[in-house]
N, C-alpha and C. Protein backbone atom coordinates (compact mmCIF):
# COMPACT_ATOMS: atom_id res chain seq x y z
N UNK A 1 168.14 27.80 -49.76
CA UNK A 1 167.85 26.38 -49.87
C UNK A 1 166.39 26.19 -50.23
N UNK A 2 166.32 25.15 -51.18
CA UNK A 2 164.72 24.70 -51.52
C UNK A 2 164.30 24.32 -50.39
N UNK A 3 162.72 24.64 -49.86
CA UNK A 3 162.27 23.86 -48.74
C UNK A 3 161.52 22.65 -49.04
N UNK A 4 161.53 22.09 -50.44
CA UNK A 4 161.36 21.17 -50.98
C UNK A 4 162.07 20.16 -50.40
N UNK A 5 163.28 20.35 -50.24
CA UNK A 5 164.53 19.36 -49.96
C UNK A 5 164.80 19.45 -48.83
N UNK A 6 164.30 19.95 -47.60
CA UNK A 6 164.57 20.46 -46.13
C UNK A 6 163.94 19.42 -45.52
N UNK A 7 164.41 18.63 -44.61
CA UNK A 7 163.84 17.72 -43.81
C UNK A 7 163.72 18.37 -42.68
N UNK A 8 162.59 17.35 -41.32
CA UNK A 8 162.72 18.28 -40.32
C UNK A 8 164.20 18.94 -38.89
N UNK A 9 164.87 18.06 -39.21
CA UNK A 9 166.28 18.69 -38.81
C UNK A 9 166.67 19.93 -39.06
N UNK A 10 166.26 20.54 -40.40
CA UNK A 10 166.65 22.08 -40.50
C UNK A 10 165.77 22.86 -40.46
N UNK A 11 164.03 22.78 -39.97
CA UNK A 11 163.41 23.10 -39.32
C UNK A 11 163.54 23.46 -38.43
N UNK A 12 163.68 22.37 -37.41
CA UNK A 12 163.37 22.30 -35.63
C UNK A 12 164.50 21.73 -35.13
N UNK A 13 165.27 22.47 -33.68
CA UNK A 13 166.07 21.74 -32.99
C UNK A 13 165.23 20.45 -32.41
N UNK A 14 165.70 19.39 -33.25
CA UNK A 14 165.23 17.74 -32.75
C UNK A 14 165.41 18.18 -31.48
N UNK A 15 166.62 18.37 -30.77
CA UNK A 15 166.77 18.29 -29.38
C UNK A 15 166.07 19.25 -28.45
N UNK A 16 165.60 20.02 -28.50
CA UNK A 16 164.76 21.23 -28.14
C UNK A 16 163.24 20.52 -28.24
N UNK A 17 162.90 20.22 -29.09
CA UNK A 17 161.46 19.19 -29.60
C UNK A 17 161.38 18.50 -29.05
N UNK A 18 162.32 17.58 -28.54
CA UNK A 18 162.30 16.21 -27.89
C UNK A 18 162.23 16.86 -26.30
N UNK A 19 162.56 17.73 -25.76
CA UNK A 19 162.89 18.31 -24.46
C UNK A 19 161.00 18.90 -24.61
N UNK A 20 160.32 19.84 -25.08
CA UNK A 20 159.20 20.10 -25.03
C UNK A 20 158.18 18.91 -25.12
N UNK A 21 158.32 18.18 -25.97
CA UNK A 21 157.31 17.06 -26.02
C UNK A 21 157.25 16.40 -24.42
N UNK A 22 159.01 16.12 -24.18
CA UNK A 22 158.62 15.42 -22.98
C UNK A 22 158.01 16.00 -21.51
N UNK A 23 158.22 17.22 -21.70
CA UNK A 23 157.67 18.44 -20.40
C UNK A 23 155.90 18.47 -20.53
N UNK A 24 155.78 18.92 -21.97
CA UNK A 24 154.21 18.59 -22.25
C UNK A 24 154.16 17.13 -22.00
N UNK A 25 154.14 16.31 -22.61
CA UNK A 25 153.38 14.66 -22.12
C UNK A 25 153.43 14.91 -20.16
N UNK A 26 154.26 15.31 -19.41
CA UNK A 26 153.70 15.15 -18.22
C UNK A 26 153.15 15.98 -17.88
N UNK A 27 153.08 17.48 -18.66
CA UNK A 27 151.94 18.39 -17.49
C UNK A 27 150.50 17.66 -18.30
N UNK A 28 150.52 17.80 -19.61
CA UNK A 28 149.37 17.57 -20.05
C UNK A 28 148.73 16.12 -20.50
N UNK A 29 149.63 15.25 -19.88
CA UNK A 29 149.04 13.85 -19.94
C UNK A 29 148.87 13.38 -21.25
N UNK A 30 149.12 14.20 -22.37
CA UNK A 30 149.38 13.87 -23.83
C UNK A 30 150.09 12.35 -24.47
N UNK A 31 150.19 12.01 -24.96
CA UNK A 31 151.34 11.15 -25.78
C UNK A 31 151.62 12.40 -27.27
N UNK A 32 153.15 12.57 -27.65
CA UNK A 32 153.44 13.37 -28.14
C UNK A 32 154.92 12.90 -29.43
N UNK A 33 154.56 12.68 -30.62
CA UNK A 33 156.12 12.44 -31.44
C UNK A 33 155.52 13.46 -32.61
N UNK A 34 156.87 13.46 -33.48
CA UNK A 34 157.01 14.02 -35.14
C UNK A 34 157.40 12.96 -35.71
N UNK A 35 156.78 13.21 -36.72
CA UNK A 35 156.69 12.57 -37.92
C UNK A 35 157.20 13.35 -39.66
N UNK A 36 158.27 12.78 -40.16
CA UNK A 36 158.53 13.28 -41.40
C UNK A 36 157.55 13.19 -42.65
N UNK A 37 157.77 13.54 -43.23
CA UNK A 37 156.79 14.36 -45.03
C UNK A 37 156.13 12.86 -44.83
N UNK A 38 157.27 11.56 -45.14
CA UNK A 38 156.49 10.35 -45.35
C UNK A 38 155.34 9.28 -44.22
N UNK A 39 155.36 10.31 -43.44
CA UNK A 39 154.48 9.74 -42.08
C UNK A 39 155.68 8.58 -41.15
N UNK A 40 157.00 9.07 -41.11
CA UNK A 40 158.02 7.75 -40.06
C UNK A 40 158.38 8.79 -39.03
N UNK A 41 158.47 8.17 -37.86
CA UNK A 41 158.90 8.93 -37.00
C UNK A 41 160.36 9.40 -37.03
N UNK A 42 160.05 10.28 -36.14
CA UNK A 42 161.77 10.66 -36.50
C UNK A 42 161.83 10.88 -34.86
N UNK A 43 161.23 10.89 -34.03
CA UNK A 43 161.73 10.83 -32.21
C UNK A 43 161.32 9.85 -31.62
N UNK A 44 161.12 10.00 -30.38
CA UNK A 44 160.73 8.79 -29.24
C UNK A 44 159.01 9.02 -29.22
N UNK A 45 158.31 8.46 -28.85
CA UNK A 45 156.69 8.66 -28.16
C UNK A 45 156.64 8.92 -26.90
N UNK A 46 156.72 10.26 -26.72
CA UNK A 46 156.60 10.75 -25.14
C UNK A 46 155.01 10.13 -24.85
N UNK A 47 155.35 9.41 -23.55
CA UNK A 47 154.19 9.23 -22.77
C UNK A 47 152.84 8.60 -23.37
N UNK A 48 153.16 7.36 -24.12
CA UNK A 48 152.21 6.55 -24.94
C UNK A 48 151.50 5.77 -23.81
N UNK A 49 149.93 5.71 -23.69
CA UNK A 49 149.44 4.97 -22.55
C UNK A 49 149.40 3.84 -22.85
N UNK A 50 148.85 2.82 -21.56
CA UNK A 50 149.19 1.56 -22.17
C UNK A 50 148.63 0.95 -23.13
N UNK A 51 147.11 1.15 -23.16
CA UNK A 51 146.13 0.51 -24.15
C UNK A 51 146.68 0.61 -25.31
N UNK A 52 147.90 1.98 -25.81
CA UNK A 52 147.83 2.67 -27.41
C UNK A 52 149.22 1.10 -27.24
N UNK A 53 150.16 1.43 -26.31
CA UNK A 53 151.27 0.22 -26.41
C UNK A 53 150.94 -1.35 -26.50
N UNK A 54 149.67 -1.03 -26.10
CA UNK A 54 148.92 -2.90 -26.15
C UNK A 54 148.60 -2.93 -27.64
N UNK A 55 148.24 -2.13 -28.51
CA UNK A 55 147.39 -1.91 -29.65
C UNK A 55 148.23 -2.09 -30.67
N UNK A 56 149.00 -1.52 -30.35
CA UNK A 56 150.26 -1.35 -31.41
C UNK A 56 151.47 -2.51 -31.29
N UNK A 57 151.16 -3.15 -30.42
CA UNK A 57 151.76 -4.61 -30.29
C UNK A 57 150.84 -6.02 -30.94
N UNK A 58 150.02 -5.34 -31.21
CA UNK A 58 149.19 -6.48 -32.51
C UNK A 58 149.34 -5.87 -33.61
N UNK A 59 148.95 -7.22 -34.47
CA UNK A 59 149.92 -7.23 -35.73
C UNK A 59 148.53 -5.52 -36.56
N UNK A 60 147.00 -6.39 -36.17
CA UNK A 60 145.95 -5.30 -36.86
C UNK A 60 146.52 -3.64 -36.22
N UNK A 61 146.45 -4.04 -34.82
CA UNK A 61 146.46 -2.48 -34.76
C UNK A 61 147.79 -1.53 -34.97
N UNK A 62 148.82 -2.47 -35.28
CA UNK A 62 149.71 -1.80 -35.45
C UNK A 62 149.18 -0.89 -36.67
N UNK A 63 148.76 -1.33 -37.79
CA UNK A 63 148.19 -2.00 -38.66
C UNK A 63 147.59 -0.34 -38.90
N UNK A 64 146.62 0.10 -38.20
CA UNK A 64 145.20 0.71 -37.87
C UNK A 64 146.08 2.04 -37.55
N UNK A 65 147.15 1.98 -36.76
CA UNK A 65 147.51 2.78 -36.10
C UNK A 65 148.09 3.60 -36.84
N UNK A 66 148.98 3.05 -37.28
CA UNK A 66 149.89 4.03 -38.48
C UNK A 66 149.17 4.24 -39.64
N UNK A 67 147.96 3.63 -40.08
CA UNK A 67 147.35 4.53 -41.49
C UNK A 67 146.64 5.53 -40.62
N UNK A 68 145.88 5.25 -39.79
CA UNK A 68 145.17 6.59 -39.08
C UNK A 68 145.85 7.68 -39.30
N UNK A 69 147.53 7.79 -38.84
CA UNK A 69 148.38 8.93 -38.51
C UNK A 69 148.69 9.19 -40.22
N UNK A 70 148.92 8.16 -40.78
CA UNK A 70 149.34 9.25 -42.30
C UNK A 70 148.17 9.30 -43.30
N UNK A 71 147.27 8.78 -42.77
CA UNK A 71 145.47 9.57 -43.05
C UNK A 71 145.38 10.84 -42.93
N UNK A 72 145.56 10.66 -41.08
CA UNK A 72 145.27 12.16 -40.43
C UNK A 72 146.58 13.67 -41.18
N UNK A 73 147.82 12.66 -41.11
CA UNK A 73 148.82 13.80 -42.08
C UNK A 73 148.42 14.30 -43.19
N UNK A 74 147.95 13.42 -44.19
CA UNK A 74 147.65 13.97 -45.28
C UNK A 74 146.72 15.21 -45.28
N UNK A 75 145.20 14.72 -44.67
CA UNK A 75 144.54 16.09 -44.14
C UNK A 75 144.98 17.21 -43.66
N UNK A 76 145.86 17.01 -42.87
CA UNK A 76 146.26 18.18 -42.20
C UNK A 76 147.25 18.84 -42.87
N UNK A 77 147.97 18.20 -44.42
CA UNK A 77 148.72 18.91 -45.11
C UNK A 77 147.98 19.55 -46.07
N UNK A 78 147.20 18.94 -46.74
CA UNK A 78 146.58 19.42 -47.67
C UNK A 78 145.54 21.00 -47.16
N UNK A 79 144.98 20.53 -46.13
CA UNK A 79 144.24 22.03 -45.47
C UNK A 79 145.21 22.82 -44.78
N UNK A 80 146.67 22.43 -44.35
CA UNK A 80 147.62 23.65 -43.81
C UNK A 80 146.80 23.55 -42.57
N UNK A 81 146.64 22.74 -41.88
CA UNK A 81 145.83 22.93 -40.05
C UNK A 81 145.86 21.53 -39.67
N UNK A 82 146.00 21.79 -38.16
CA UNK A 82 145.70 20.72 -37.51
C UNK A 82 144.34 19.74 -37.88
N UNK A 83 144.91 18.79 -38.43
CA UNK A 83 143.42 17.82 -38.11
C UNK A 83 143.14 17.12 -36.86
N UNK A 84 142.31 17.15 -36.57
CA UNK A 84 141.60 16.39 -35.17
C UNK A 84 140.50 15.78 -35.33
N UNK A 85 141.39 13.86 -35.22
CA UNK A 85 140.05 13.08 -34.87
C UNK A 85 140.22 11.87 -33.75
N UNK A 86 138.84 10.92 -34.19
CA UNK A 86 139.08 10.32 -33.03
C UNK A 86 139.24 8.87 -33.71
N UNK A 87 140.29 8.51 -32.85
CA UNK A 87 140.88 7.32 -33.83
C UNK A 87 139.76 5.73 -33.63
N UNK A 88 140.11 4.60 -34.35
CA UNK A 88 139.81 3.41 -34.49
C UNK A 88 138.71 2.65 -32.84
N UNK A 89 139.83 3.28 -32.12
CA UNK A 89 139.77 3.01 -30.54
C UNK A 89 138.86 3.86 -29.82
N UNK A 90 138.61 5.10 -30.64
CA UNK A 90 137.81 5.93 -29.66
C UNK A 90 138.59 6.77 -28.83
N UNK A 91 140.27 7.02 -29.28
CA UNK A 91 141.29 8.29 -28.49
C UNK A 91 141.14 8.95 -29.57
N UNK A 92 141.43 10.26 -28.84
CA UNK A 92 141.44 11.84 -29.51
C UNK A 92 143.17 11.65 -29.73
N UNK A 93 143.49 11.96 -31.55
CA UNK A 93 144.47 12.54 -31.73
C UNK A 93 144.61 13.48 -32.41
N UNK A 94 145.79 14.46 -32.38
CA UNK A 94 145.77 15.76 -33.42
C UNK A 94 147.02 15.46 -34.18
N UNK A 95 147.08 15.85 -36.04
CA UNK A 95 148.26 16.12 -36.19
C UNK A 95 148.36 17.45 -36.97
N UNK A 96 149.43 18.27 -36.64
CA UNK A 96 149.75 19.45 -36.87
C UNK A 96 150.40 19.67 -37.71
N UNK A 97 150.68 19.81 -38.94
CA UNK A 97 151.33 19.48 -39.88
C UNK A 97 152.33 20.97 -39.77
N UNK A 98 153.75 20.76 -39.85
CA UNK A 98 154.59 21.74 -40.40
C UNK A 98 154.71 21.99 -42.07
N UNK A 99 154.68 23.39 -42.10
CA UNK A 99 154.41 23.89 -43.60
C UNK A 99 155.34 24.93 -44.00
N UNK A 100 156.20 24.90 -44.41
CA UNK A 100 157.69 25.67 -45.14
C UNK A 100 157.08 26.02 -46.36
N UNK A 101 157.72 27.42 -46.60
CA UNK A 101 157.08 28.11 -48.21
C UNK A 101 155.91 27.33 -48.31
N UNK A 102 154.74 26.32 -48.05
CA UNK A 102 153.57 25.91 -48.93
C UNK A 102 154.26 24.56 -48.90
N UNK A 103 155.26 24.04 -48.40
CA UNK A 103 155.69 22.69 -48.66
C UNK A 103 155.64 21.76 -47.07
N UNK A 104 154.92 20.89 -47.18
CA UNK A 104 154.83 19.96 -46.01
C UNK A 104 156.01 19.12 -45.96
N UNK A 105 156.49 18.90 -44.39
CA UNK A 105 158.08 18.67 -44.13
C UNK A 105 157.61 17.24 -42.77
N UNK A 106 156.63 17.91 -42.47
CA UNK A 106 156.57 17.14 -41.64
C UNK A 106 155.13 17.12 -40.65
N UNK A 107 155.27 16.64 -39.53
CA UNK A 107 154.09 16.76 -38.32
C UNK A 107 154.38 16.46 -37.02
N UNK A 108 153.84 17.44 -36.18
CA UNK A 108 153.57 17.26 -34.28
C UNK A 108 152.33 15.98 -34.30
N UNK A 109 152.25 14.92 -33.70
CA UNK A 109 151.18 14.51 -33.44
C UNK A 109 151.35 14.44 -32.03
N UNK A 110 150.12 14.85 -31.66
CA UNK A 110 149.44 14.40 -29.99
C UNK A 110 148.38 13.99 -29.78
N UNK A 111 148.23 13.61 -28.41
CA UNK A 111 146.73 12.84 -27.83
C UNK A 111 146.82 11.41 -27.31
N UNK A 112 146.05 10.94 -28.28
CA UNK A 112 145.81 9.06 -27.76
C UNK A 112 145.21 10.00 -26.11
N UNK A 113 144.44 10.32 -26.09
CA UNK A 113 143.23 10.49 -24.53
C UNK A 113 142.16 10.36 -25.28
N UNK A 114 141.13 9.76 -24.03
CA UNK A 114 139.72 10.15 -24.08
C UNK A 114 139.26 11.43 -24.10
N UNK A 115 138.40 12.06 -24.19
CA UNK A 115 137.55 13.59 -24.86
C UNK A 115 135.82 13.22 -25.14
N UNK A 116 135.71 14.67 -24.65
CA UNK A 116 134.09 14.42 -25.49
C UNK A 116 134.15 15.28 -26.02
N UNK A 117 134.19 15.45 -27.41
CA UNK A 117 133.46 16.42 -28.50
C UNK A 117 132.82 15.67 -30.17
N UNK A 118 131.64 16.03 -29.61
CA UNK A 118 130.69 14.64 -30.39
C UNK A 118 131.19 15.43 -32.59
N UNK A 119 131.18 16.73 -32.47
CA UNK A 119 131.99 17.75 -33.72
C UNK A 119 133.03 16.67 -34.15
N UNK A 120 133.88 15.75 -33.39
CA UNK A 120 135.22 15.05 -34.34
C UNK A 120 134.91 13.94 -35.26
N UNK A 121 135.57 14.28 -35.76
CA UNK A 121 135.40 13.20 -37.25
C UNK A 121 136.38 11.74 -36.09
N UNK A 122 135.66 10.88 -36.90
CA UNK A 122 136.06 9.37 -36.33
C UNK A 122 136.71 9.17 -37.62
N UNK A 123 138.17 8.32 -37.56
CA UNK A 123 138.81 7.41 -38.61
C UNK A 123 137.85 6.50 -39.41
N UNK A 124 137.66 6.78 -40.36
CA UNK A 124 136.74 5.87 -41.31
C UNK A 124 137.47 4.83 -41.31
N UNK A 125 136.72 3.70 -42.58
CA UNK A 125 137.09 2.40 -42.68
C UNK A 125 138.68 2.45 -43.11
N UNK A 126 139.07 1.89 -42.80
CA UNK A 126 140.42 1.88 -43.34
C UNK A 126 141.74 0.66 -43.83
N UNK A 127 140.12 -0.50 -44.48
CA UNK A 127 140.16 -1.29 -44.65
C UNK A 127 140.85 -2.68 -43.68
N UNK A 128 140.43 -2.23 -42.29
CA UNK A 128 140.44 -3.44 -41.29
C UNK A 128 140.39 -3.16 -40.23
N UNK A 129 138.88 -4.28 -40.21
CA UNK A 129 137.99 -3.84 -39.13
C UNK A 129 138.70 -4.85 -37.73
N UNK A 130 138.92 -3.63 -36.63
CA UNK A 130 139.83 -4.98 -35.40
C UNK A 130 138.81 -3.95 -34.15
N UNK A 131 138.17 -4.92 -34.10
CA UNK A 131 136.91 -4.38 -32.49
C UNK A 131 136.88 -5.74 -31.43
N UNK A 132 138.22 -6.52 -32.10
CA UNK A 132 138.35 -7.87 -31.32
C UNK A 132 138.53 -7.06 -29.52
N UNK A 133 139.31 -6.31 -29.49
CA UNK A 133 139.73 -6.39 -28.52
C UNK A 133 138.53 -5.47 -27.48
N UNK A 134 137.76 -4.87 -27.55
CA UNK A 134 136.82 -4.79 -26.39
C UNK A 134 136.68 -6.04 -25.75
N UNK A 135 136.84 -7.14 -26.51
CA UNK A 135 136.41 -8.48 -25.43
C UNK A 135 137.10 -8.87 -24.10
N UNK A 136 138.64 -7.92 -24.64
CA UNK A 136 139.41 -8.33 -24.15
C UNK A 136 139.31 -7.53 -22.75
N UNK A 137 139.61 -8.15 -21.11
CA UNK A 137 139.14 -7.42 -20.49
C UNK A 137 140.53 -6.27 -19.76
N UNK A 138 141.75 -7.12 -20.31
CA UNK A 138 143.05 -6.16 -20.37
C UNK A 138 143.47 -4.89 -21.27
N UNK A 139 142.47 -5.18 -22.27
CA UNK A 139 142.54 -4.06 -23.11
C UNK A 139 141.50 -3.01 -22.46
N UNK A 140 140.18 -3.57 -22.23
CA UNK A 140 139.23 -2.37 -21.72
C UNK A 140 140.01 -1.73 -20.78
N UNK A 141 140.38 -2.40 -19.82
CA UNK A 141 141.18 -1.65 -18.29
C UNK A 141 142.36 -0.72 -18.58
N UNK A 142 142.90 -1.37 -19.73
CA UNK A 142 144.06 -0.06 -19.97
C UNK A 142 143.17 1.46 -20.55
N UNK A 143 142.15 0.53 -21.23
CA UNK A 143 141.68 1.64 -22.12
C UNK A 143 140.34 2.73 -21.31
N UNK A 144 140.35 2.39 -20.15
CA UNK A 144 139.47 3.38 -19.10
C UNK A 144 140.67 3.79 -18.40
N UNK A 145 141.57 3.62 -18.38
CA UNK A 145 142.68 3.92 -17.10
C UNK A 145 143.74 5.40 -18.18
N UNK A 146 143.26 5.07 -19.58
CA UNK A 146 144.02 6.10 -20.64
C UNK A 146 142.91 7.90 -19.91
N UNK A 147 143.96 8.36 -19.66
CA UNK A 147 143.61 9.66 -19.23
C UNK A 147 142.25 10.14 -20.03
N UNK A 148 141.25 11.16 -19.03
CA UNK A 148 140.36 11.99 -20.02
C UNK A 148 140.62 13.35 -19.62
N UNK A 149 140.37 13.95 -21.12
CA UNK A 149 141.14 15.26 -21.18
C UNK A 149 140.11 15.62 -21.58
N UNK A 150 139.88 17.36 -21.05
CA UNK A 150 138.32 18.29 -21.50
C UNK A 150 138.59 18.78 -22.46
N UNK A 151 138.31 19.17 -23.92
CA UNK A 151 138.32 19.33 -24.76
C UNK A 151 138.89 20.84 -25.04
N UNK A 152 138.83 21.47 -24.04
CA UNK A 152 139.11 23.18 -24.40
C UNK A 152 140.33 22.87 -24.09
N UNK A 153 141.28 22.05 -23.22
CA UNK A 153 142.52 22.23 -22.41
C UNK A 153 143.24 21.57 -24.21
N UNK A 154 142.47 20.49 -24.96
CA UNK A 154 143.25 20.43 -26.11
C UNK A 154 142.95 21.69 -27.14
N UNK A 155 142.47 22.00 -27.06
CA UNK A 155 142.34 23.18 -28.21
C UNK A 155 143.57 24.46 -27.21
N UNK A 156 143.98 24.93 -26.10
CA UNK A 156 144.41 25.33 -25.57
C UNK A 156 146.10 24.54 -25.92
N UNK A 157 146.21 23.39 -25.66
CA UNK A 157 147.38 22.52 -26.62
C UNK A 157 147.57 23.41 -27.84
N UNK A 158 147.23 23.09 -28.80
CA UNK A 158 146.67 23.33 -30.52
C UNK A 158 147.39 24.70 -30.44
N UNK A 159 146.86 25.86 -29.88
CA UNK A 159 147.06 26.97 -29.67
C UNK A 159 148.90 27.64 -29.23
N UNK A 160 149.49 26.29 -28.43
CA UNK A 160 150.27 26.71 -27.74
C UNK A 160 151.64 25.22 -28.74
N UNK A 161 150.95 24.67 -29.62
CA UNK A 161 152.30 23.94 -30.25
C UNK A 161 151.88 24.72 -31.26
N UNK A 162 150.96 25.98 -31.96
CA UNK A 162 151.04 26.67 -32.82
C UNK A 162 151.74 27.62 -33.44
N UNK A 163 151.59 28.14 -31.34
CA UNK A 163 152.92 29.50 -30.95
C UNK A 163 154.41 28.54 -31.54
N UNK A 164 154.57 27.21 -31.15
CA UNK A 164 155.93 26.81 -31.10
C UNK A 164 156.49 26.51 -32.38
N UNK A 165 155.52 26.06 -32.99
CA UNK A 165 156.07 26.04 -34.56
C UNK A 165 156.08 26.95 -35.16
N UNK A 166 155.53 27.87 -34.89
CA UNK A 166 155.13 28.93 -36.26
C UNK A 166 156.51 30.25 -35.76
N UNK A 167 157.18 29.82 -34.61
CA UNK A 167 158.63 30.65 -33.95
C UNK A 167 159.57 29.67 -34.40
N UNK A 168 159.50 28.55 -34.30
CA UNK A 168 160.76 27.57 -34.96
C UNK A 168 160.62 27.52 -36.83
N UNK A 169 159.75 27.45 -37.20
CA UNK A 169 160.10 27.75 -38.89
C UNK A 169 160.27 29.07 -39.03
N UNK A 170 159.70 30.48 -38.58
CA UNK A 170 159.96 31.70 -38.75
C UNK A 170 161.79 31.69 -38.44
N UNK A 171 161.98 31.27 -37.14
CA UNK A 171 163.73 30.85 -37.33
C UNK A 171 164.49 30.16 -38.12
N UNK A 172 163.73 28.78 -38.46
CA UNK A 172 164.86 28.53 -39.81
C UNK A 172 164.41 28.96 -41.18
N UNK A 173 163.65 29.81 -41.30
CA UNK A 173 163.74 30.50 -42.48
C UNK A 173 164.65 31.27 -42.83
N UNK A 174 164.81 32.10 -41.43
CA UNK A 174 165.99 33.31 -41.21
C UNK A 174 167.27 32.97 -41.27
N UNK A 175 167.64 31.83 -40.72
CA UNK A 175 169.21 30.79 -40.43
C UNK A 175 169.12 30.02 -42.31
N UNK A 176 167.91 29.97 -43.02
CA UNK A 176 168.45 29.37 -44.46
C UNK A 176 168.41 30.28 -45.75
N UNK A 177 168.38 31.89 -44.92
CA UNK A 177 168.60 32.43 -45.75
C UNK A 177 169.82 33.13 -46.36
């Protein structure tokens, strides 16, 4: 089979994926989905905190939210690696792009936490600017109450959804041959 034409279903057991994401989002306090070639989800959002669910319930940040992630996809397809930055809001996200023969199928994204590593690239302009909501004092409170995570325990992440993908495409390579 072309892996041109392979979506992530013949990749990865969805159901196996969906069972890890949700085990990781509670040990590691993560928020955790995949995303297909075209940046749409294709599972649930394990463990989205509230500020990212407040954010994404306005019309901007919905807005903000989803070019960030097929920003951050594109990078991370084109270099074959996780990109890691820090989004609009000031949360750390990663996306991990899955890569068949040289062909991008899809992506792990995780995060939406606080972090300090001053090294991350911040989401540039992305043609709309929404900093309305610091005023807001329901948004700040969700958005100090969003977990902080030490920066090695995500690179320790990175490391360990690396092991998991790079054993689930080595398997459906073998099952599409």
């Amino acid at each position: 089979m072309d892996s041109r034409s392979l979506d992530l279903n013949d990749i990865l057991n969805i159901n196996l994926l969906k069972e890890i994401q949700n085990t990781l989002s509670k040990v590691t306090k993560f928020t955790y989905s995949a995303i297909d070639f075209k940046g749409n989800s294709i599972n649930d959002c394990y463990n989205m905190c509230k500020f990212c669910k407040r954010m994404i319930n306005t019309p901007k940040g919905r807005i903000l939210c989803h070019a960030a992630i097929v920003n951050a996809a594109m990078q991370a397809s084109s270099s074959q690696k996780p990109y890691i930055f820090i989004c609009h809001a000031g949360l750390l996200e990663v996306v991990f792009p899955i890569i068949v023969n040289d062909n991008y199928v899809g992506a792990i994204t995780f995060g939406k936490v606080r972090t300090k590593n001053d090294k991350l690239k911040r989401t540039e302009n992305l043609n709309c600017n929404f900093k309305s909501w610091v005023k807001d004092p329901d948004f700040l409170k969700d958005f100090w109450d969003t977990p902080y995570i030490d920066y090695d325990k995500v690179e320790a992440v990175i490391s360990l959804i690396n092991i998991i993908l790079n054993e689930s495409v080595m398997k459906s390579k073998l099952n599409l041959m």
